[in-house]
N, C-alpha and C. Protein backbone atom coordinates (compact mmCIF):
# COMPACT_ATOMS: atom_id res chain seq x y z
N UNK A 1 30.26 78.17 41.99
CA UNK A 1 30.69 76.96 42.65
C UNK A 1 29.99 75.74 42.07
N UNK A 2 28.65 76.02 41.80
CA UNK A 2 27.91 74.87 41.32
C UNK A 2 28.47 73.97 40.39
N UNK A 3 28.87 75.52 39.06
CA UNK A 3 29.54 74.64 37.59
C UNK A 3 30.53 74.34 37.93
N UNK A 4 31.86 74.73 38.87
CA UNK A 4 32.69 74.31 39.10
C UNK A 4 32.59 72.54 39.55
N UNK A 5 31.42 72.36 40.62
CA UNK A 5 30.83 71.16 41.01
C UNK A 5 30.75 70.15 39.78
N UNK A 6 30.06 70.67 39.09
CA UNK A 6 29.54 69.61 37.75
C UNK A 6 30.73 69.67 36.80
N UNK A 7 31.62 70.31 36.24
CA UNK A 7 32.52 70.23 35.46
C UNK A 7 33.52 69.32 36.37
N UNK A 8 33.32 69.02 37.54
CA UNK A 8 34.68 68.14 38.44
C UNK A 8 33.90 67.07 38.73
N UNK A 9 32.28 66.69 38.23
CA UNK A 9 32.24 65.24 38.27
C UNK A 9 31.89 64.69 36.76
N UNK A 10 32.04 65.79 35.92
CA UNK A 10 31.96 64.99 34.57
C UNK A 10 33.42 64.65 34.43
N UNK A 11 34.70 65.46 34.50
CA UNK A 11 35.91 64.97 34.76
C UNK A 11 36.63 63.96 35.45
N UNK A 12 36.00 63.66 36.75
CA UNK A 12 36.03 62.22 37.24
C UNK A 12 35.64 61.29 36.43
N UNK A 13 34.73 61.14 36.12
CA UNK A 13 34.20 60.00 35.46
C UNK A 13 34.77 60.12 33.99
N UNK A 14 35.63 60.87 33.52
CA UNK A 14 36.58 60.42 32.35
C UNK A 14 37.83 59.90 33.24
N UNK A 15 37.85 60.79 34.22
CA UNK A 15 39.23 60.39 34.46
C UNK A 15 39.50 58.36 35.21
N UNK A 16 38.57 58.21 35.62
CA UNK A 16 38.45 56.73 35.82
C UNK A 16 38.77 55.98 34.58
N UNK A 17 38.26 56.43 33.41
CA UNK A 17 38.55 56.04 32.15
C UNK A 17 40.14 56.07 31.48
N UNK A 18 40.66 57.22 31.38
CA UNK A 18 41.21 57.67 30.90
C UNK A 18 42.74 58.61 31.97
N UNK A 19 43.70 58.54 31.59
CA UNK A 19 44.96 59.45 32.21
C UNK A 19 44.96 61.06 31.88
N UNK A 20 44.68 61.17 30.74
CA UNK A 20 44.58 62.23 29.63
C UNK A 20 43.66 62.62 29.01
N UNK A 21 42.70 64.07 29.32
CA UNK A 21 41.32 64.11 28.54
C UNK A 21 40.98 65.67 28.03
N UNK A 22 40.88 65.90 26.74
CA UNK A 22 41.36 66.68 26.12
C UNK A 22 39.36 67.24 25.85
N UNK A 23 39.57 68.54 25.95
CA UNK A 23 38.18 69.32 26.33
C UNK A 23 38.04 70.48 25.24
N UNK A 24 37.33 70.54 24.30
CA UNK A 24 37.17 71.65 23.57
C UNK A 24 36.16 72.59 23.83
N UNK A 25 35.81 73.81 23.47
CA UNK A 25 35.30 74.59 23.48
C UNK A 25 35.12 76.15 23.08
N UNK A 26 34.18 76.63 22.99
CA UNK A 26 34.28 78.19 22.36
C UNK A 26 34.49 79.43 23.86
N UNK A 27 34.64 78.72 24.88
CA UNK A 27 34.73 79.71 25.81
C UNK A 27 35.96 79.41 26.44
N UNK A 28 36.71 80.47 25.85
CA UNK A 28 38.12 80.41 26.42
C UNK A 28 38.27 81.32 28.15
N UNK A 29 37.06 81.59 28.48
CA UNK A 29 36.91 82.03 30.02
C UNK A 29 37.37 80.65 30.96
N UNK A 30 36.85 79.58 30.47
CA UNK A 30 36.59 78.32 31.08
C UNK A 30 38.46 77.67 31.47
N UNK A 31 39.01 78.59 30.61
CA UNK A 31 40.65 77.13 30.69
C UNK A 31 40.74 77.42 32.56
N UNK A 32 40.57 78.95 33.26
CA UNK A 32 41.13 78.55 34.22
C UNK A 32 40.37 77.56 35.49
N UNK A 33 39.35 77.04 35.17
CA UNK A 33 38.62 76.08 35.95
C UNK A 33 38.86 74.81 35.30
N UNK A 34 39.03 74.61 34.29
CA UNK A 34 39.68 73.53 34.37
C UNK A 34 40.74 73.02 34.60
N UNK A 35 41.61 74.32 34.88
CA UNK A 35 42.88 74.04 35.81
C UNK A 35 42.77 74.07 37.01
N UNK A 36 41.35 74.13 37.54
CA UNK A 36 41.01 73.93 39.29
C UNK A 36 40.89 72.79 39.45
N UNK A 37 39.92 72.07 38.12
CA UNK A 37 39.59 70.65 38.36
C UNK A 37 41.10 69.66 38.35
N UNK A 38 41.59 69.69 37.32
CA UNK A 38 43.29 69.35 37.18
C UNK A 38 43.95 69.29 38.61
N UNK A 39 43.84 70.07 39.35
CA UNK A 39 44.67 70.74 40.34
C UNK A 39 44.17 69.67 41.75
N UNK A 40 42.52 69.84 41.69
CA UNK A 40 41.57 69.05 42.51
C UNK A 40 41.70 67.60 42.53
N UNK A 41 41.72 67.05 41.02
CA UNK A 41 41.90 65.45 40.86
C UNK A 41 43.46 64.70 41.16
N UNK A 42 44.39 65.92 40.98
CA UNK A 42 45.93 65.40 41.28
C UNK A 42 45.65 65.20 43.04
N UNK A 43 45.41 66.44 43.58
CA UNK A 43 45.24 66.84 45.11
C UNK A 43 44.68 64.84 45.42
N UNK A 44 42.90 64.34 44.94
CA UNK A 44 42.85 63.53 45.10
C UNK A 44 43.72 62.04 44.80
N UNK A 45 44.72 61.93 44.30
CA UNK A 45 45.51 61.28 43.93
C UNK A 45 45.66 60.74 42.37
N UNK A 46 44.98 61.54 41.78
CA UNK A 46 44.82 61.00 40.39
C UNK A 46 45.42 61.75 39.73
N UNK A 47 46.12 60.75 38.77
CA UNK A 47 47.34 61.71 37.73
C UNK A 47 46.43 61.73 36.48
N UNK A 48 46.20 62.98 36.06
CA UNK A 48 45.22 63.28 35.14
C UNK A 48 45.70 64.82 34.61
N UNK A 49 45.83 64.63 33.29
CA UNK A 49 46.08 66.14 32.34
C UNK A 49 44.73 66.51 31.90
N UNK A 50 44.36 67.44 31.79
CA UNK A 50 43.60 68.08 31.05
C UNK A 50 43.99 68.66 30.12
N UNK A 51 43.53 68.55 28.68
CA UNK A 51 44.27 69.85 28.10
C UNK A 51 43.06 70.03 27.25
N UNK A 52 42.30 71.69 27.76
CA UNK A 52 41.51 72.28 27.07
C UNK A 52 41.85 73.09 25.91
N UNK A 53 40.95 73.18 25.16
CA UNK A 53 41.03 73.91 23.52
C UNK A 53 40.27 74.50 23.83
N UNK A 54 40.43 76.15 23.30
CA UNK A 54 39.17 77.04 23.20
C UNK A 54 39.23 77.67 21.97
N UNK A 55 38.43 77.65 20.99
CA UNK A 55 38.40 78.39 19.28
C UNK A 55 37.36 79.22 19.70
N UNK A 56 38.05 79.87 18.36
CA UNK A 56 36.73 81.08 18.40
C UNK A 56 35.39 80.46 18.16
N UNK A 57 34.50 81.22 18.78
CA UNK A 57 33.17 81.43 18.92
C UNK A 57 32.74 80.91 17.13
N UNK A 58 33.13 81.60 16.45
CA UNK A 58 32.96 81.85 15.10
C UNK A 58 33.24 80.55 14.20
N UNK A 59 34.35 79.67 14.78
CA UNK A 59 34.86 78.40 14.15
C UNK A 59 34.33 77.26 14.67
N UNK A 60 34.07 77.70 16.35
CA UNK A 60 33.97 75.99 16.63
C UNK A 60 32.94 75.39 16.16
N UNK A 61 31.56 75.53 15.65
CA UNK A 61 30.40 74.41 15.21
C UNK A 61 31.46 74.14 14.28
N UNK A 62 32.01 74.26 13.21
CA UNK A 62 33.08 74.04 11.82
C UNK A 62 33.87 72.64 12.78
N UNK A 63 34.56 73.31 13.60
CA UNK A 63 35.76 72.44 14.07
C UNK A 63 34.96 71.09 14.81
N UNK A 64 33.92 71.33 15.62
CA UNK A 64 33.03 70.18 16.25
C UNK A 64 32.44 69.30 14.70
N UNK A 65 31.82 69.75 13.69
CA UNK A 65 31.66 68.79 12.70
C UNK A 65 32.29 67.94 12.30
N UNK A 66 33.72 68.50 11.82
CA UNK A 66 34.73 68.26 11.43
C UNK A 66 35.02 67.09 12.22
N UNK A 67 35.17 67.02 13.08
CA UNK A 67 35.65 66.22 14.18
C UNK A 67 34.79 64.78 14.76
N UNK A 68 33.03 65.51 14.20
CA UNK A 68 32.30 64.78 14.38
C UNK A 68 32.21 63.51 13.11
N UNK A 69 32.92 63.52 12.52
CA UNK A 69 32.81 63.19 10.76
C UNK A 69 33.76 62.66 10.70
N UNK A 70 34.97 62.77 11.25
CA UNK A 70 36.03 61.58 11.32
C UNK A 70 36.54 60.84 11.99
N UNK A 71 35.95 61.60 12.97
CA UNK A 71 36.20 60.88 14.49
C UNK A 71 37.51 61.04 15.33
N UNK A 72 38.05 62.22 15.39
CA UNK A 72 39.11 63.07 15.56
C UNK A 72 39.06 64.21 16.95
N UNK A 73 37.81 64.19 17.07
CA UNK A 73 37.61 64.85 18.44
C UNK A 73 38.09 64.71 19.50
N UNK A 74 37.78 65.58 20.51
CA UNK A 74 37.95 65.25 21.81
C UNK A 74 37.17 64.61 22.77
N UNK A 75 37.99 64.52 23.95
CA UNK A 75 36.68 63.17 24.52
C UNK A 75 35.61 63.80 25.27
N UNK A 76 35.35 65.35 25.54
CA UNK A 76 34.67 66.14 26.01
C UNK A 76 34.57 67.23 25.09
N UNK A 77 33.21 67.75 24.77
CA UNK A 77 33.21 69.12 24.12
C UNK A 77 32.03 69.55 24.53
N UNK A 78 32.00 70.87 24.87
CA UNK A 78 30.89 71.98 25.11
C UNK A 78 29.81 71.91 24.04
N UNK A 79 28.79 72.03 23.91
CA UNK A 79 27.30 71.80 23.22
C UNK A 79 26.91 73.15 23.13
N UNK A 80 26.26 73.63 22.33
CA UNK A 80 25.73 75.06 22.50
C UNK A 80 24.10 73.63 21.50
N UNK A 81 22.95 74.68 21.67
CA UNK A 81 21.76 73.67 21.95
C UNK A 81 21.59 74.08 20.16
N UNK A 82 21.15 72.71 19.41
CA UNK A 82 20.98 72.44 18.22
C UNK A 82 19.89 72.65 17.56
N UNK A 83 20.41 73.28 16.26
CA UNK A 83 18.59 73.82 15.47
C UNK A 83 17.83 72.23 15.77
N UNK A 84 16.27 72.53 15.66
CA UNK A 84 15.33 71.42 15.73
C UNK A 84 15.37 70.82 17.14
């Protein structure tokens, strides 16, 4: 319940920003809570898509660089904790 808690107020606070907020990540366990939060922020009156990405485990630091380097990303992405 907790992460559910914190993944639905980092989503608010895009969604004040933004209509549409696109979420990457290597844990494809996660798409169906972010279809709780989706579900939660419409319920509150806010028209808001989510649309999560989940890559393999194996690709995403590749795909997060990539992304980090052209500026092509999404407006949320999962962190796994960085050498140094």
């Amino acid at each position: 319940m907790r992460k559910l808690l914190v993944l639905f107020v980092v989503a608010l606070c895009v969604v004040l920003l933004a209509g549409e907020v696109s979420i990457w990540s290597w844990r494809s366990q996660d798409a169906d809570v972010w279809k709780q939060v989706e579900q939660e922020l419409r319920k509150m009156g806010k028209d808001i898509k989510i649309n999560f990405t989940a890559f393999a485990p194996t690709e995403y630091d590749a795909k997060i660089t990539v992304a980090l380097q052209t500026g092509t990303g999404p407006d949320i992405v999962y962190s796994r904790k960085l050498p140094g």
